[in-house]
C-alpha atoms as a PDB file:
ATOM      1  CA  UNK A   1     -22.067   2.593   8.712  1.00  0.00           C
ATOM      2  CA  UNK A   2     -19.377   0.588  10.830  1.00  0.00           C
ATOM      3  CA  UNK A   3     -18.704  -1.189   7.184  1.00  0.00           C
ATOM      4  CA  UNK A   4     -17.613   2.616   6.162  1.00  0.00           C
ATOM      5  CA  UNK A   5     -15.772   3.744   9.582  1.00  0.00           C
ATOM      6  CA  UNK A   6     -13.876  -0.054   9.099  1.00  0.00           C
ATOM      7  CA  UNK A   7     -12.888   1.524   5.439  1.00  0.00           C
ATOM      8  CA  UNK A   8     -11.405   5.190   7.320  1.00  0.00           C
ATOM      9  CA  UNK A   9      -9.681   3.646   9.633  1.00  0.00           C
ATOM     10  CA  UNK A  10      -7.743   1.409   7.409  1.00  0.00           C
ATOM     11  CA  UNK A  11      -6.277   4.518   5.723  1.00  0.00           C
ATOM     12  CA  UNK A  12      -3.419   4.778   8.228  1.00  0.00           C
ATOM     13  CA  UNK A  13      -2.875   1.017   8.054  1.00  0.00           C
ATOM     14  CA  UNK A  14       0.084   0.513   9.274  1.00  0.00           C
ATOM     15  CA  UNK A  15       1.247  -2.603   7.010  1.00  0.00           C
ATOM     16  CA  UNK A  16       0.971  -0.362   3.912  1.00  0.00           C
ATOM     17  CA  UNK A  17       4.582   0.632   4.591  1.00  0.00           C
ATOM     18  CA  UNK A  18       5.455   4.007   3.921  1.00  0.00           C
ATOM     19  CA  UNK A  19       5.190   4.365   0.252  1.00  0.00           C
ATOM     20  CA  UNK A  20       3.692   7.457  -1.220  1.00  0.00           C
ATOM     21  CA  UNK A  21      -0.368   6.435  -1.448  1.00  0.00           C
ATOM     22  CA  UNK A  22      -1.290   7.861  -4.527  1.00  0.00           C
ATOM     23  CA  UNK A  23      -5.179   7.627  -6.105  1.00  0.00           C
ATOM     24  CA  UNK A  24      -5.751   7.633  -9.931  1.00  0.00           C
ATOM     25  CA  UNK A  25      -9.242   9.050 -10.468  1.00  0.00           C
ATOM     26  CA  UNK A  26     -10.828   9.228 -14.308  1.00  0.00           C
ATOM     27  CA  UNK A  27     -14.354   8.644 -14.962  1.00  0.00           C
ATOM     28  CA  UNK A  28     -14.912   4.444 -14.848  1.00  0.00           C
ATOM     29  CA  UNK A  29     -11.738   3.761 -13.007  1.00  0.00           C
ATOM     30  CA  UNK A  30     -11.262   1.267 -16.029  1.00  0.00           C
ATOM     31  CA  UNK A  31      -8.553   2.446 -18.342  1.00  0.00           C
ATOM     32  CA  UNK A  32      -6.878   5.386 -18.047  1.00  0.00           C
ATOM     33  CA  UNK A  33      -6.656   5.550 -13.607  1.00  0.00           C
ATOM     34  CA  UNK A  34      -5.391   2.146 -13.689  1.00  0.00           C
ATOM     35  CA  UNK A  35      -2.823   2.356 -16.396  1.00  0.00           C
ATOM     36  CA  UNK A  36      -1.355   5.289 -14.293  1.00  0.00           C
ATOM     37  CA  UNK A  37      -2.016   3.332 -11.086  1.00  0.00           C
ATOM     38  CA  UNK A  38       0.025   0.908 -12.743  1.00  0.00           C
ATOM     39  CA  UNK A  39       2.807   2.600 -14.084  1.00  0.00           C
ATOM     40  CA  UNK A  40       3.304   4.356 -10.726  1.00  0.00           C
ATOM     41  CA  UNK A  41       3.327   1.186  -8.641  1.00  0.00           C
ATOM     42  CA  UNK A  42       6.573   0.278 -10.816  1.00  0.00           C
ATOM     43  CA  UNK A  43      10.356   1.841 -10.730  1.00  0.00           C
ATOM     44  CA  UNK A  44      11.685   4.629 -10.836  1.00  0.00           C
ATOM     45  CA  UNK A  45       8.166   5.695  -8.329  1.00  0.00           C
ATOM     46  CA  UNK A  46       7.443   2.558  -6.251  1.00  0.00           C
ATOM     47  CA  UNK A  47       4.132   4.081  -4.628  1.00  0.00           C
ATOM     48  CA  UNK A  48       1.043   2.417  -3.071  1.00  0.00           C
ATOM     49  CA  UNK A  49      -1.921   3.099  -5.742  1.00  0.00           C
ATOM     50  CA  UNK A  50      -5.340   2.430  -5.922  1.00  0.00           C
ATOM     51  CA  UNK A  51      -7.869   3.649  -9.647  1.00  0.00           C
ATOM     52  CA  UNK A  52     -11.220   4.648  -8.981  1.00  0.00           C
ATOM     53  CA  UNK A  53     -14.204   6.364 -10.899  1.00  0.00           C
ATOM     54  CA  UNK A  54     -15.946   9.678 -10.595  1.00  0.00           C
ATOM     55  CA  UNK A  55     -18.932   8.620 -12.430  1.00  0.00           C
ATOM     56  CA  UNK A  56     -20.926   6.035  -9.448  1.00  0.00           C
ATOM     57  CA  UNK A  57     -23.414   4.601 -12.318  1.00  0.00           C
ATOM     58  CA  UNK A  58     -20.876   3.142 -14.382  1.00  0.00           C
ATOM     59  CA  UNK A  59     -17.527   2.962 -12.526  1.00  0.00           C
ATOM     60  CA  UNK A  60     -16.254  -0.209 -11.363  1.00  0.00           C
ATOM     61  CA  UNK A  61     -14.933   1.274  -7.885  1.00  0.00           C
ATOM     62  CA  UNK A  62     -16.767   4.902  -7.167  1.00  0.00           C
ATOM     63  CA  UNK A  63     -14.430   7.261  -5.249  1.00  0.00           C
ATOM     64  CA  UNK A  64     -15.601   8.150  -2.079  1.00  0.00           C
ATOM     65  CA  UNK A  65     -14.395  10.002   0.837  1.00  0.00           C
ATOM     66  CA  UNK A  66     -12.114   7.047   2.355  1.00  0.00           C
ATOM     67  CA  UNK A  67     -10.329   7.079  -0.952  1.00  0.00           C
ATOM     68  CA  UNK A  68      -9.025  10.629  -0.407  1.00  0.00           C
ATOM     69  CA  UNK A  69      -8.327  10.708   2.815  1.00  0.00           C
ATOM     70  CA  UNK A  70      -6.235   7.389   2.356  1.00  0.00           C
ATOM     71  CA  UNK A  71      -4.442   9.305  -0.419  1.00  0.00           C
ATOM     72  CA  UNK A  72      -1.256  11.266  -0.172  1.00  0.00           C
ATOM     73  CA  UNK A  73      -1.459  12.799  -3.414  1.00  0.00           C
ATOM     74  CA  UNK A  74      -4.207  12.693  -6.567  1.00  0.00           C
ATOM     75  CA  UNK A  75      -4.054  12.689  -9.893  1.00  0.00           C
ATOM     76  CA  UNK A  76      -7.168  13.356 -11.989  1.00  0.00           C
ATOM     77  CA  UNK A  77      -7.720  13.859 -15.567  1.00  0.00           C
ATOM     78  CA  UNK A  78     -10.124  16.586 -16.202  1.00  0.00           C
ATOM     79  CA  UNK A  79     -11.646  19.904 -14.164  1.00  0.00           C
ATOM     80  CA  UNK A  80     -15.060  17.685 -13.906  1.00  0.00           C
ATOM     81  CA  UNK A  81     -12.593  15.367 -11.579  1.00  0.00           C
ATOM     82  CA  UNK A  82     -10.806  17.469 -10.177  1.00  0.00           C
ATOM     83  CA  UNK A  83     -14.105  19.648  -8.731  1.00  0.00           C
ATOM     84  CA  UNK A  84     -15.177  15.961  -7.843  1.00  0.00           C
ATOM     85  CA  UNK A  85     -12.009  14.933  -5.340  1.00  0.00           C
ATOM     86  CA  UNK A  86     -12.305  18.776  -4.275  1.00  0.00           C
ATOM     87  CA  UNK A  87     -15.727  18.033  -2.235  1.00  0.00           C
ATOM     88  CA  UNK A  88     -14.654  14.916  -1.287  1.00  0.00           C
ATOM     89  CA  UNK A  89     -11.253  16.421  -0.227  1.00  0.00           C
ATOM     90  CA  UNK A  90     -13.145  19.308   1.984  1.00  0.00           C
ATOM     91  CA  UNK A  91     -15.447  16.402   3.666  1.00  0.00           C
ATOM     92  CA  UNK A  92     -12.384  14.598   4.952  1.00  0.00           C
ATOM     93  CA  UNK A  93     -10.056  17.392   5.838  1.00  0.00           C
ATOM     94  CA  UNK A  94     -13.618  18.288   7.856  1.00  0.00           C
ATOM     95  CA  UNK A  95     -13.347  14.798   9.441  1.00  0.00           C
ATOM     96  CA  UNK A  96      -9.836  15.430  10.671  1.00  0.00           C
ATOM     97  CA  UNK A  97      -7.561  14.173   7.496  1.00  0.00           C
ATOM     98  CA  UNK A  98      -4.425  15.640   5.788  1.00  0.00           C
ATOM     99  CA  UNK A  99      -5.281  17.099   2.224  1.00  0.00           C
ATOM    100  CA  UNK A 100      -3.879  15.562  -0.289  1.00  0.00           C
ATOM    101  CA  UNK A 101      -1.757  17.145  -3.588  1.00  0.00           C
ATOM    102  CA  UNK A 102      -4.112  17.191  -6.059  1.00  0.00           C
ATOM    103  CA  UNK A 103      -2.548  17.275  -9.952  1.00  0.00           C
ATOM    104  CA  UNK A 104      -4.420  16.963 -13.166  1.00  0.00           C
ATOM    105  CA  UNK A 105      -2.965  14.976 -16.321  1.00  0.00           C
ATOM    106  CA  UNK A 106      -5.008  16.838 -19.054  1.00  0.00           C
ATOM    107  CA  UNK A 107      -5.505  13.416 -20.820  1.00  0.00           C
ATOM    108  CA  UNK A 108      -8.140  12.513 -23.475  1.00  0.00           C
ATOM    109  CA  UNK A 109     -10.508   9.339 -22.769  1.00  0.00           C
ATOM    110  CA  UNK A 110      -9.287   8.858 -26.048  1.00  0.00           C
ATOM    111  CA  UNK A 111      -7.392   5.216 -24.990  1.00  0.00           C
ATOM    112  CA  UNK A 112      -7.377   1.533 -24.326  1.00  0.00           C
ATOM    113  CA  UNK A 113      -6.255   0.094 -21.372  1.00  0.00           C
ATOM    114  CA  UNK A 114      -2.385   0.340 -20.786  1.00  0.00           C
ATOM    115  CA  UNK A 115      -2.547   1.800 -25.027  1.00  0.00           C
ATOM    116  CA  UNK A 116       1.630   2.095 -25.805  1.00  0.00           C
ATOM    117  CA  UNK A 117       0.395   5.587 -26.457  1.00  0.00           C
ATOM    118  CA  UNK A 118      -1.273   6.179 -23.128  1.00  0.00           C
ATOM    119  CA  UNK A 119       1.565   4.687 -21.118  1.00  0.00           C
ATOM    120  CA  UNK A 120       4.169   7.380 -23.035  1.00  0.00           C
ATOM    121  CA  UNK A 121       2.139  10.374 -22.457  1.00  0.00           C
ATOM    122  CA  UNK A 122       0.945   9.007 -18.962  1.00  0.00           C
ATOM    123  CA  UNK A 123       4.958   8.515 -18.033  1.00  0.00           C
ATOM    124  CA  UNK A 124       5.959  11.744 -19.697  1.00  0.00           C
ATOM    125  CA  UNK A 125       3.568  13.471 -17.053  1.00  0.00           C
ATOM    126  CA  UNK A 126       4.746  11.478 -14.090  1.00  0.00           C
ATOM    127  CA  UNK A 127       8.072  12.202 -14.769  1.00  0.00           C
ATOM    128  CA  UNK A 128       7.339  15.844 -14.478  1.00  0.00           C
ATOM    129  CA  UNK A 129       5.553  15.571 -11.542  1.00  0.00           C
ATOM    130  CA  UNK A 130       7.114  12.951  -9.193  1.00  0.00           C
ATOM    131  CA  UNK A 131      10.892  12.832 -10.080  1.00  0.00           C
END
């Protein structure tokens, strides 16, 4: 357990600057949540990101509650996602965090990682939400 509280209380590190924290959830955390994670850690957005998974059998980083309370905003995929950072989201507002914006990029798993194709849709949708 003090492995976990370590994890919460690095959410308000203060070294992370003060760069919007935003989490890219999909179901592995393997292609589509990092090619976003990576597209908004460049110009014209500049934010802190991290990519995790919803599905904890197969993902290579699971979400769990110290991943939404570290983030400022969310950006999932899918209603199965979004219903996923939801509880997660209620269990650390309950423990005393901010809520995070939750948005959802109604993207197919359809995609390799950082796909030409991916990346235009995927920056098409940030635009709209974070310019």
């Amino acid at each position: 357990m003090s492995i976990y509280r370590n994890r919460l209380s690095n959410v308000n590190n203060r070294f992370q600057g003060n760069f919007k924290r935003v989490l890219c959830v999909c179901s592995a955390g393997l292609l589509r949540s990092p090619t976003l994670a990576e597209i908004l850690s460049q110009p014209p957005y500049n934010f802190n990101t991290r990519a995790v998974g919803i599905a904890k059998e197969f993902a290579l980083i699971p979400i769990d509650m110290a991943h939404v309370a570290w983030a400022d905003d969310i950006v999932v995929f899918d209603i199965q996602q979004f219903d996923v950072v939801n509880e997660l989201l209620d269990c650390a507002e309950m423990n005393g965090f901010e809520r995070a914006n939750v948005h959802i990029f109604p993207v197919e798993d359809d995609y390799s990682f950082r796909d030409p194709q991916l990346v235009q849709v995927l920056k098409e949708l940030a635009t709209q939400k974070f310019c």
